[in-house]
Protein backbone atom coordinates (compact mmCIF):
# COMPACT_ATOMS: atom_id res chain seq x y z
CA UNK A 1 121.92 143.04 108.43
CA UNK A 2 122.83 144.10 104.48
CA UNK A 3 124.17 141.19 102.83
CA UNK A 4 127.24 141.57 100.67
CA UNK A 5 125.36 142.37 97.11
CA UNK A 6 123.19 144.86 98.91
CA UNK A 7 125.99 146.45 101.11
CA UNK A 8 128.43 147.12 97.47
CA UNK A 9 125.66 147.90 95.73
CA UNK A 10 126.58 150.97 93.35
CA UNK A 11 130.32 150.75 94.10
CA UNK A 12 131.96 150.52 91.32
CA UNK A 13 134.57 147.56 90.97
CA UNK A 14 137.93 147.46 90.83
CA UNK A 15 140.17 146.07 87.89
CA UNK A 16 142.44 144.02 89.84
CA UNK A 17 141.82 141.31 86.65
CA UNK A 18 143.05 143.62 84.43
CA UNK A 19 146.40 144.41 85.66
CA UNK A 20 146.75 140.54 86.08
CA UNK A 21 145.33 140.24 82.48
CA UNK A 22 148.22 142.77 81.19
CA UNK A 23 151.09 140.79 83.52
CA UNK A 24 150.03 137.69 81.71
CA UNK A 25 150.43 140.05 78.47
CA UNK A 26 154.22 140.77 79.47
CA UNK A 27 154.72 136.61 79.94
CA UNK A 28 153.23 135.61 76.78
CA UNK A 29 155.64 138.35 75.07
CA UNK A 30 158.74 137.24 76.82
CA UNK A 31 157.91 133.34 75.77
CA UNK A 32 158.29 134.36 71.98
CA UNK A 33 161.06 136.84 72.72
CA UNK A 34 162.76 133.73 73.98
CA UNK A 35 161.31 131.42 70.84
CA UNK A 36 162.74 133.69 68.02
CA UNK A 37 165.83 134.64 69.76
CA UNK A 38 167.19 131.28 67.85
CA UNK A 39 165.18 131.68 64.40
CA UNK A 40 166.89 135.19 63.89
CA UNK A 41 169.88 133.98 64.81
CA UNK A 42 170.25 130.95 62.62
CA UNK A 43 172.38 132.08 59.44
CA UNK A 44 174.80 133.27 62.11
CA UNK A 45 175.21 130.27 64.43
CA UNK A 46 175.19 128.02 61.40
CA UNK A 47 178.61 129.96 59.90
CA UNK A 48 180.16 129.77 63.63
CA UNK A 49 179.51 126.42 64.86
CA UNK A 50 179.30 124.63 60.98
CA UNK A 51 176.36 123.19 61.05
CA UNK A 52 173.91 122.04 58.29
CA UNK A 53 170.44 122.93 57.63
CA UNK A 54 168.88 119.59 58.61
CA UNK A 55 170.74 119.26 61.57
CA UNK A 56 169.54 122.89 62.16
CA UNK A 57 166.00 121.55 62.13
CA UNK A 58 167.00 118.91 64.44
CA UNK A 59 168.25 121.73 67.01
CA UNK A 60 165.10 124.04 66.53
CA UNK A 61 162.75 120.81 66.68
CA UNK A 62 164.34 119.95 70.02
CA UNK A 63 162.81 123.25 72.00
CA UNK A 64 159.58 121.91 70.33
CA UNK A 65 159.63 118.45 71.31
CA UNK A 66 160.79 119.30 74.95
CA UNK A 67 157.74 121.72 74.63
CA UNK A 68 155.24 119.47 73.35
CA UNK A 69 156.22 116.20 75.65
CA UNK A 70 155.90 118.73 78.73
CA UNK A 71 152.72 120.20 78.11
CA UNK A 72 150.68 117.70 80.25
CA UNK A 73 152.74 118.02 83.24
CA UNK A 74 152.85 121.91 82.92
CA UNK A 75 149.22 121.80 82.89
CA UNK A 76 149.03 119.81 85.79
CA UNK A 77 151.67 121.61 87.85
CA UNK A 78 149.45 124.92 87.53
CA UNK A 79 146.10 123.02 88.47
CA UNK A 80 148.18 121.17 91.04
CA UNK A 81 150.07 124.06 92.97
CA UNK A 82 148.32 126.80 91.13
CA UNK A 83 149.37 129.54 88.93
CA UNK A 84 151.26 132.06 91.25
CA UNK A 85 154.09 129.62 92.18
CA UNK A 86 153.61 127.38 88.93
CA UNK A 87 154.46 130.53 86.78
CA UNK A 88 157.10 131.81 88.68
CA UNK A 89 158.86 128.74 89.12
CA UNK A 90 158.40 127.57 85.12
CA UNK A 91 159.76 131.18 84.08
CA UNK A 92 162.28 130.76 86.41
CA UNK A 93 163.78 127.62 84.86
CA UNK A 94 163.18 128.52 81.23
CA UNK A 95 164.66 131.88 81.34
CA UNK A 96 167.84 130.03 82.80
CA UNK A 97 167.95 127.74 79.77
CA UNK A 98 167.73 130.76 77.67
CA UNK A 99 170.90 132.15 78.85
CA UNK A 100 172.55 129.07 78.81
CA UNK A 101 171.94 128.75 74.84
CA UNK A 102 174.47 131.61 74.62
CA UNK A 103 176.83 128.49 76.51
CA UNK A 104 176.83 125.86 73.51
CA UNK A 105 179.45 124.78 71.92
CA UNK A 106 178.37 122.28 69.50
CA UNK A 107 175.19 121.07 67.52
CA UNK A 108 174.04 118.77 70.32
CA UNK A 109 175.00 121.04 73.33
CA UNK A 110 172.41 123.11 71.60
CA UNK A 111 169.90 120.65 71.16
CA UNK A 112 170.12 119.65 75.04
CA UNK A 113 169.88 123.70 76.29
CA UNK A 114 166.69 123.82 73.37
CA UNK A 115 165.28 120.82 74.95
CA UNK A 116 165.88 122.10 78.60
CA UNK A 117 164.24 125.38 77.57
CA UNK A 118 160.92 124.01 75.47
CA UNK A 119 160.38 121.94 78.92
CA UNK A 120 160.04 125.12 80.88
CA UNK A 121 157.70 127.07 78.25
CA UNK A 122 155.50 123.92 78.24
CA UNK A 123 153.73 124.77 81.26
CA UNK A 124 153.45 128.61 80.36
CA UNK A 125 150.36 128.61 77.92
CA UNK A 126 148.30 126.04 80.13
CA UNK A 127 149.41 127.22 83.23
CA UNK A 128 148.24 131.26 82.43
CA UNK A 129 144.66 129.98 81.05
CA UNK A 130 144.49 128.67 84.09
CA UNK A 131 145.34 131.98 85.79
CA UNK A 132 142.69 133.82 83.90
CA UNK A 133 140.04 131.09 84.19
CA UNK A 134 139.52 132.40 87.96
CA UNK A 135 139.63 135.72 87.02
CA UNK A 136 138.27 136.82 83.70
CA UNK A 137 134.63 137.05 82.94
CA UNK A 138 132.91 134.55 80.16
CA UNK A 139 132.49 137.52 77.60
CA UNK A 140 136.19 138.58 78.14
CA UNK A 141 137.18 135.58 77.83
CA UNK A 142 138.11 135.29 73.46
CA UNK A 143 139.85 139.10 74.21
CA UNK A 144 141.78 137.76 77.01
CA UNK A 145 143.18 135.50 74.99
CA UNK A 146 143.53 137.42 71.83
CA UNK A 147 145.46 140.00 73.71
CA UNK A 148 147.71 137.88 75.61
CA UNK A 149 148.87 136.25 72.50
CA UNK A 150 148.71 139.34 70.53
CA UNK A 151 151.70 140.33 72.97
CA UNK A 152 153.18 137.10 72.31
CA UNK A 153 153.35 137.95 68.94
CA UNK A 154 154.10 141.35 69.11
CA UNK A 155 157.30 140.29 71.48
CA UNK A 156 158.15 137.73 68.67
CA UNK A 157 157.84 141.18 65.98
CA UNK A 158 160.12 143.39 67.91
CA UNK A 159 162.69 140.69 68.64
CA UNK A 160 164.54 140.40 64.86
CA UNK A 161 165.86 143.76 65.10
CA UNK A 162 167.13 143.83 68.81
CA UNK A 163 168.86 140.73 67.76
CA UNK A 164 170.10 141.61 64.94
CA UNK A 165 171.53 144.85 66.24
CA UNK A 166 172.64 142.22 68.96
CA UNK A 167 174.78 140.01 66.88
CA UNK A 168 176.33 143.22 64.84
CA UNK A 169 177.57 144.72 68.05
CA UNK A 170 178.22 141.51 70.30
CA UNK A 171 177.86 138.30 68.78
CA UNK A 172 174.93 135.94 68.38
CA UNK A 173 175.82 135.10 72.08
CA UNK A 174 174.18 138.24 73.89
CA UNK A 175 170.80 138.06 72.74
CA UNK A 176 169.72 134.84 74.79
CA UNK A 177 171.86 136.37 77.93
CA UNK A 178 169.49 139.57 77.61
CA UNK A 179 166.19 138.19 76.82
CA UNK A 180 166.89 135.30 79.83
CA UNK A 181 167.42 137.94 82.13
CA UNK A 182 164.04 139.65 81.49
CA UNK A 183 162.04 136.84 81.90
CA UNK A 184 163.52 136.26 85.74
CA UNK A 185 162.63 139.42 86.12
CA UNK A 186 159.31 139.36 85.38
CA UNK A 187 159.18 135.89 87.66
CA UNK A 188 159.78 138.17 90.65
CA UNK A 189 157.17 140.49 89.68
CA UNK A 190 154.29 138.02 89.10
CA UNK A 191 155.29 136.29 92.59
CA UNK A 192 155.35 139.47 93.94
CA UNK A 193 151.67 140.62 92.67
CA UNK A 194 149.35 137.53 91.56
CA UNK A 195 147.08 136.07 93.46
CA UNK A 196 145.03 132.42 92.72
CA UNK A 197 142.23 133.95 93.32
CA UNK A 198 139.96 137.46 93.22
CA UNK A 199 139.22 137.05 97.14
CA UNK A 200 143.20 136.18 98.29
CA UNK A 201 144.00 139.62 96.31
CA UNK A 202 144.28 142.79 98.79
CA UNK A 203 143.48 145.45 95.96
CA UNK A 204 139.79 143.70 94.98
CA UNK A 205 136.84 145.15 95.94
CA UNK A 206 133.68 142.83 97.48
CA UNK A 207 132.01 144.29 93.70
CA UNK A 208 134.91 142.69 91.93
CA UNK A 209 134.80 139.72 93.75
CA UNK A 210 130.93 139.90 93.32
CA UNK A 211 130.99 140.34 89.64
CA UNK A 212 133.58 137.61 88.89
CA UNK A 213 131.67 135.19 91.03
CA UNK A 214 127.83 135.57 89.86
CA UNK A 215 129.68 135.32 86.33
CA UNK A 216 131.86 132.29 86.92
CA UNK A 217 130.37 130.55 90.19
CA UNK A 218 132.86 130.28 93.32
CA UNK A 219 136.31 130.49 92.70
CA UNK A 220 138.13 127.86 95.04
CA UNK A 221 141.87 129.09 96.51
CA UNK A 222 142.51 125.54 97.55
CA UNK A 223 144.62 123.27 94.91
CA UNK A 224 143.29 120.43 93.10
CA UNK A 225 144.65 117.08 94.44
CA UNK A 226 143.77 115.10 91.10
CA UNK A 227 142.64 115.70 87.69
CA UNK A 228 139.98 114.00 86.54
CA UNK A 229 141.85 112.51 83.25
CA UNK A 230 138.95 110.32 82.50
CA UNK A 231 136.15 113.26 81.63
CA UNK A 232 138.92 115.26 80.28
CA UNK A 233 139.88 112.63 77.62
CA UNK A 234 136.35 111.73 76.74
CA UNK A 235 135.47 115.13 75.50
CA UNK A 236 135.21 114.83 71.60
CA UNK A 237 135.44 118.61 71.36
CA UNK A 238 138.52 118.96 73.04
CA UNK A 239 139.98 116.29 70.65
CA UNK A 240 138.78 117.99 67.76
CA UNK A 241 140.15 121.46 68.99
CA UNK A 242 143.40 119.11 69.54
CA UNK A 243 143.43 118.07 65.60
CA UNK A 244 142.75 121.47 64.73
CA UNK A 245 145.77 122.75 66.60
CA UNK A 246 147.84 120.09 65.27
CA UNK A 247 147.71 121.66 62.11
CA UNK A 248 147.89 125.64 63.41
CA UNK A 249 151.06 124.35 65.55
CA UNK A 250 152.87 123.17 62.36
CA UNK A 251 152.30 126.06 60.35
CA UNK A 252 153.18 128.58 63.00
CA UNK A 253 156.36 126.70 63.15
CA UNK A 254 156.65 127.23 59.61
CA UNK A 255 156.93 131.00 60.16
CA UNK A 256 158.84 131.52 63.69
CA UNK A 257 161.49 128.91 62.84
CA UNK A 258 162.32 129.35 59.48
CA UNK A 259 160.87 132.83 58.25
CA UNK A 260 164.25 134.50 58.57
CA UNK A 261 165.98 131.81 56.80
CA UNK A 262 163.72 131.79 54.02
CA UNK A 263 163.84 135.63 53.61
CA UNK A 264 168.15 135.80 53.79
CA UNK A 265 168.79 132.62 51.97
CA UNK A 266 165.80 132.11 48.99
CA UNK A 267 164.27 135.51 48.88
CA UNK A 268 168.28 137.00 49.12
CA UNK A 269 167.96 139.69 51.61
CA UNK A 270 170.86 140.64 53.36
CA UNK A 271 170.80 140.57 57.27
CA UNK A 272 169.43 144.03 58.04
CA UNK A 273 166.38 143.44 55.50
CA UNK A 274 165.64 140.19 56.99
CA UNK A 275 165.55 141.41 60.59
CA UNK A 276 162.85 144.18 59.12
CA UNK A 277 161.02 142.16 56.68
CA UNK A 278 160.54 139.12 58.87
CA UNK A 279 158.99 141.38 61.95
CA UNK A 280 156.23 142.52 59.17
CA UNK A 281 154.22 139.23 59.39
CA UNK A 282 154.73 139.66 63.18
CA UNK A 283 153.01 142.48 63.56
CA UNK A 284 150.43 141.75 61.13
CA UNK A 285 149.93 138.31 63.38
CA UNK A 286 149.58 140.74 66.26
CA UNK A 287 146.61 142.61 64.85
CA UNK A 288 144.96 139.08 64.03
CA UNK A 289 145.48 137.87 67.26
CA UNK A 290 143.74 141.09 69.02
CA UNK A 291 140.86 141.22 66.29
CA UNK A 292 139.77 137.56 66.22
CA UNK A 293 139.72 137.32 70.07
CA UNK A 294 137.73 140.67 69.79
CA UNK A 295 135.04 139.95 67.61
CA UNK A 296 134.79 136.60 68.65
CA UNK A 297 133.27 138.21 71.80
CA UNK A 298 131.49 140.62 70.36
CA UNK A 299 129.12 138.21 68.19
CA UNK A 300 129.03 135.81 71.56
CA UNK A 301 127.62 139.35 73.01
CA UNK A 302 125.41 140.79 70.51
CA UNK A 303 123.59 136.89 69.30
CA UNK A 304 124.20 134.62 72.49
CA UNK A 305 125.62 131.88 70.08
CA UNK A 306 128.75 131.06 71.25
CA UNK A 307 129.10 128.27 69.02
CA UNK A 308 128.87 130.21 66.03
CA UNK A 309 130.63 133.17 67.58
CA UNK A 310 133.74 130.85 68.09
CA UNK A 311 133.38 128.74 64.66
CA UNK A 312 133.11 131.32 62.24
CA UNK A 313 136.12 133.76 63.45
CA UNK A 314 138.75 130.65 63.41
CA UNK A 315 136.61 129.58 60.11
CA UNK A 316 137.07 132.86 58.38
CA UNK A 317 140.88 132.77 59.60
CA UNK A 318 142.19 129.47 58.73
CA UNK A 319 140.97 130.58 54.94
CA UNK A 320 142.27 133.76 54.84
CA UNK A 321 145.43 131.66 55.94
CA UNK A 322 145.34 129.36 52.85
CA UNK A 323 144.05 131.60 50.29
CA UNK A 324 147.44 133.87 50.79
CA UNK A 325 150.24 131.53 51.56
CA UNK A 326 149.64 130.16 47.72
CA UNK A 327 150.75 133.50 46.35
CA UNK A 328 152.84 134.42 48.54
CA UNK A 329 154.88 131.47 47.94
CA UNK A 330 154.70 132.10 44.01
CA UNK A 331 155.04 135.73 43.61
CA UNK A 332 158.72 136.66 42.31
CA UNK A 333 158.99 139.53 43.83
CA UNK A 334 160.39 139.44 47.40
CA UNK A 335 158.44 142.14 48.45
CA UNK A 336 155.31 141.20 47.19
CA UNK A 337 156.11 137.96 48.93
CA UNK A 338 156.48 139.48 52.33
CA UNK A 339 153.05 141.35 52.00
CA UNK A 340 151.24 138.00 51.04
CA UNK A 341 152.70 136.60 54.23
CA UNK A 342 151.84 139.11 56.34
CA UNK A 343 147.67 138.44 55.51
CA UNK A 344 148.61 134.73 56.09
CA UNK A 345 149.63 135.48 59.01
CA UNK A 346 147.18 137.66 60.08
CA UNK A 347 144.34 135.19 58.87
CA UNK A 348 146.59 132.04 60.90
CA UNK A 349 146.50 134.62 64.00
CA UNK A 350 142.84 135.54 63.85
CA UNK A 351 142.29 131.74 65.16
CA UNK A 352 144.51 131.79 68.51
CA UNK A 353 142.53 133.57 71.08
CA UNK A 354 139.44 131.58 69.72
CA UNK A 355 141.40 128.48 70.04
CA UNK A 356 142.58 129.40 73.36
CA UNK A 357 139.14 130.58 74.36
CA UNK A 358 137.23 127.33 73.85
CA UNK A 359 139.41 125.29 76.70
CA UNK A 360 137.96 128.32 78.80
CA UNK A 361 134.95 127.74 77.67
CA UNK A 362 134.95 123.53 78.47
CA UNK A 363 137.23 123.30 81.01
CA UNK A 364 136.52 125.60 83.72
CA UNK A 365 138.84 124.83 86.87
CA UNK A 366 140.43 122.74 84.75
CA UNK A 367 141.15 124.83 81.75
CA UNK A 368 144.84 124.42 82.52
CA UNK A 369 144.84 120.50 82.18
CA UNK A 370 142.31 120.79 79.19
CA UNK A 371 144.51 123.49 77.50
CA UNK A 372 147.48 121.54 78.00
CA UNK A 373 146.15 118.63 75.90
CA UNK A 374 144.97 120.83 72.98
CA UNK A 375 148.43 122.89 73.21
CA UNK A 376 150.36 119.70 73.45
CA UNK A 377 149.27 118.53 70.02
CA UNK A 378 149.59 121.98 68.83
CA UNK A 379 153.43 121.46 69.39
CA UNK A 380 153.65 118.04 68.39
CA UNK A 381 152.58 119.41 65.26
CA UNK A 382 155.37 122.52 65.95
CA UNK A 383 157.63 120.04 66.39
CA UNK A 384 158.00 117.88 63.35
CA UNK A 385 157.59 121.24 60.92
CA UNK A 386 161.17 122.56 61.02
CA UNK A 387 162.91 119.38 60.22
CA UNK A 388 160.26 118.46 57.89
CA UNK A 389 160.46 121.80 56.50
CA UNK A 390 164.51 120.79 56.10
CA UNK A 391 163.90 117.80 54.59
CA UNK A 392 161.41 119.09 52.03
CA UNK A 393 163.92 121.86 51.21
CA UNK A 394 166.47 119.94 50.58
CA UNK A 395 164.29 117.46 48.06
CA UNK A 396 161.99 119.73 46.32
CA UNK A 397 162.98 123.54 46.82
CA UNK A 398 161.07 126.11 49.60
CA UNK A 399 157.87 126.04 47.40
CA UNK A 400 156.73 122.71 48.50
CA UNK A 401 156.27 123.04 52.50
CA UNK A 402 154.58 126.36 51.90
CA UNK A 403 152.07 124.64 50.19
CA UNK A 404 151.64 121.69 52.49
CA UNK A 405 151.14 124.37 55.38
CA UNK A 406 148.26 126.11 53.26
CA UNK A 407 146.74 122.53 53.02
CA UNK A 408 146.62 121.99 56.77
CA UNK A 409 145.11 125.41 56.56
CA UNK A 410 142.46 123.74 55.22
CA UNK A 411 141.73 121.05 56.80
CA UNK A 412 141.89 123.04 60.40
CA UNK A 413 139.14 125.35 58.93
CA UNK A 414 137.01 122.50 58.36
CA UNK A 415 138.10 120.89 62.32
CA UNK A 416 136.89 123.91 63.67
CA UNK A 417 133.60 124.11 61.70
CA UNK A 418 132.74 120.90 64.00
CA UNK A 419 133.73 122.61 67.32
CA UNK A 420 131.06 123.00 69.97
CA UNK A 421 132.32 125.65 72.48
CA UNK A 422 128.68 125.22 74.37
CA UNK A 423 130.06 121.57 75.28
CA UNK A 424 131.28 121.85 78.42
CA UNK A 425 133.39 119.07 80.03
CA UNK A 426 132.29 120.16 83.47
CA UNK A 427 129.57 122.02 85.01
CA UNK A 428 130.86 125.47 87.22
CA UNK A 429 129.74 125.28 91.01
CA UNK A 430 127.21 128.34 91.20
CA UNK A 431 126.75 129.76 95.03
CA UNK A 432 124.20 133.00 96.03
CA UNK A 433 126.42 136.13 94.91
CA UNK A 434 125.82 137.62 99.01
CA UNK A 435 128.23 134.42 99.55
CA UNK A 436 131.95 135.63 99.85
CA UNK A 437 134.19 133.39 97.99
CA UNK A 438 136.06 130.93 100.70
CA UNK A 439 139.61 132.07 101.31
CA UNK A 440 142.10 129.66 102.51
């Protein structure tokens, strides 16, 4: 009797893990659709409703403390139930909280829908690593996650205009209405076509399955009753990836919260020009994210050093970060200003899908838990920037927290120079690639 490996031998396999790759594309887009709904909408809702810049910060730092304080349990929902009814039901809830921004009525009715919302992103990050953990191959891994948060920035790019045109023709109101109702629709879709794992899927192939499996080891349908906190927690990499995020999760902040302000109110463009000129860094983020998760793979590939394939792509990035935020911040011309950001953002972006790789890399099954931790102090970090970033306005002028972001720049470059991607927390089960995965 042929066994398995010997019976698909030659057939080509299918690319089931790509569709589910570009589906986790569409959900990273939608999160900062949702995100920067608020951040382009700010110079509006502050006229309407009266309220101050700090307590502005306060509002936008709510959606990233609800985000931050949530990660853990998002993580452990997706390694708990796993990631085709964690996703759907997480997108579910968020997208409602979206619309019901357009509801508030006051500073702190705002604050609570914010909060509500950043609760139900929390999980979406972790929860989708964990998703392509059982399905992407280890050299696939740093594109995987380049792409999927190239789309989230890319989603976060187009977004300024369509609100802007928005607010023109409707009121600041309709944008979070619109964007809510995409992401339920895209909860029906992913319930509709994801599966936990390769061998539940009907469109795989046994050379699919095959191929993920002698790459990865067996793939397990069957939910994890407990996560094992303990190992997790004693992993010195993932605290130093955790650090290291810290610092990226304040200055991202930096940009998607305030970026438009900046641009309208100290740079004095008027609300078209901001909508255009604050997408530029966007897209310019979106080419970073796809190229550092690309070539991170590609030196993995070509040297078999996946230490140094991960270190000196987030290395290289955090730098390029530093080195342009200075002059961007001191240039007086506007435009010249906006350019300079865009290759600070594009250096800041070349780290994510290395960042996001390395929790693949240690975490295995458990990527989602281990994620959650690093991603969790990425927002902690999120979440005291924009009412820091108020704070230091109001003292010392916009020049100062531009200059405290390029310094945490800095010291993330020199984080990540101490990251061991080989390190992994937990050793994959391997089986005999004629074995079938189990499905249950």
């Amino acid at each position: 009797m042929m066994k398995n490996g010997e019976k698909n031998a030659g057939v080509r396999p299918t690319r089931v893990r790509h569709i589910v790759l570009w589906l986790t594309v569409a959900a990273y887009m939608i999160t900062y659709m949702d995100r920067v709904v608020i951040s382009s909408a700010v110079p509006t809702i502050r006229k309407e409703l009266g309220i101050d810049m700090i307590t502005m910060g306060w509002i936008l730092s709510s959606f990233r403390w609800g985000y931050s304080l949530f990660q853990l349990p998002g993580g452990w929902l997706g390694d708990r139930i796993g990631p085709r009814r964690a996703l759907t039901l997480i997108v579910t809830w968020w997208s409602i909280f979206t619309s019901a921004t357009a509801m508030s009525w006051s500073a702190v009715s705002m604050a609570v829908f914010r909060f509500f919302f950043g609760m139900g992103e929390a999980g979406a990050f972790p929860i989708a690593t964990r998703s392509l953990s059982r399905w992407m191959l280890p050299d696939e891994r740093g594109y995987a996650q380049g792409i999927t948060h190239a789309g989230s920035r890319l989603g976060a790019a187009f977004t300024p205009p369509i609100v802007v045109f928005l607010i023109a023709a409707f009121g600041w109101r309709a944008p979070f209405l619109m964007f809510g109702l995409l992401g339920l629709l895209w909860a029906v879709l992913w319930y509709w076509y994801y599966r936990d794992t390769p061998g539940e899927h009907a469109s795989t192939n046994q050379a699919e399955r095959d191929l993920i499996q002698n790459s990865i080891g067996e793939v397990r349908s069957k939910t994890t009753t407990s996560v094992p906190w303990a190992e997790i927690l004693r992993s010195t990499t993932l605290w130093k990836l955790s650090m290291m995020y810290f610092c990226y999760g304040y200055c991202l902040s930096v940009y998607l919260d305030w970026l438009p302000t900046y641009l309208n109110e100290h740079r004095h463009f008027d609300l078209k020009a901001m909508g255009f000129y604050a997408a530029m860094p966007l897209y310019a983020g979106t080419i970073g994210d796809l190229a550092g998760g690309w070539l991170s793979d590609r030196i993995a590939h070509r040297t078999g050093n996946l230490k140094m394939a991960r270190r000196v792509v987030a290395v290289f990035g955090f730098l390029c970060a530093a080195a342009f935020i200075i002059p961007a911040t001191f240039t007086t011309d506007p435009q010249m200003c906006v350019w300079y950001t865009c290759i600070a953002f594009f250096g800041l972006e070349c780290t994510v899908g290395v960042s996001w790789a390395v929790p693949l890399d240690i975490g295995g099954d458990y990527a989602g838990s281990v994620s959650a931790v690093m991603n969790m102090c990425g927002n902690i970090g999120g979440a005291i920037s924009p009412t820091l970033l108020a704070y230091l306005v109001k003292a010392y002028g916009w020049d100062v927290p531009f200059v405290f972001a390029a310094s945490l720049c800095l010291v993330a470059a020199f984080l990540f120079y101490r990251i061991d991607a080989t390190k992994a927390i937990f050793v994959p089960q391997r089986e005999p690639i004629g074995v079938a995965p189990n499905v249950h």
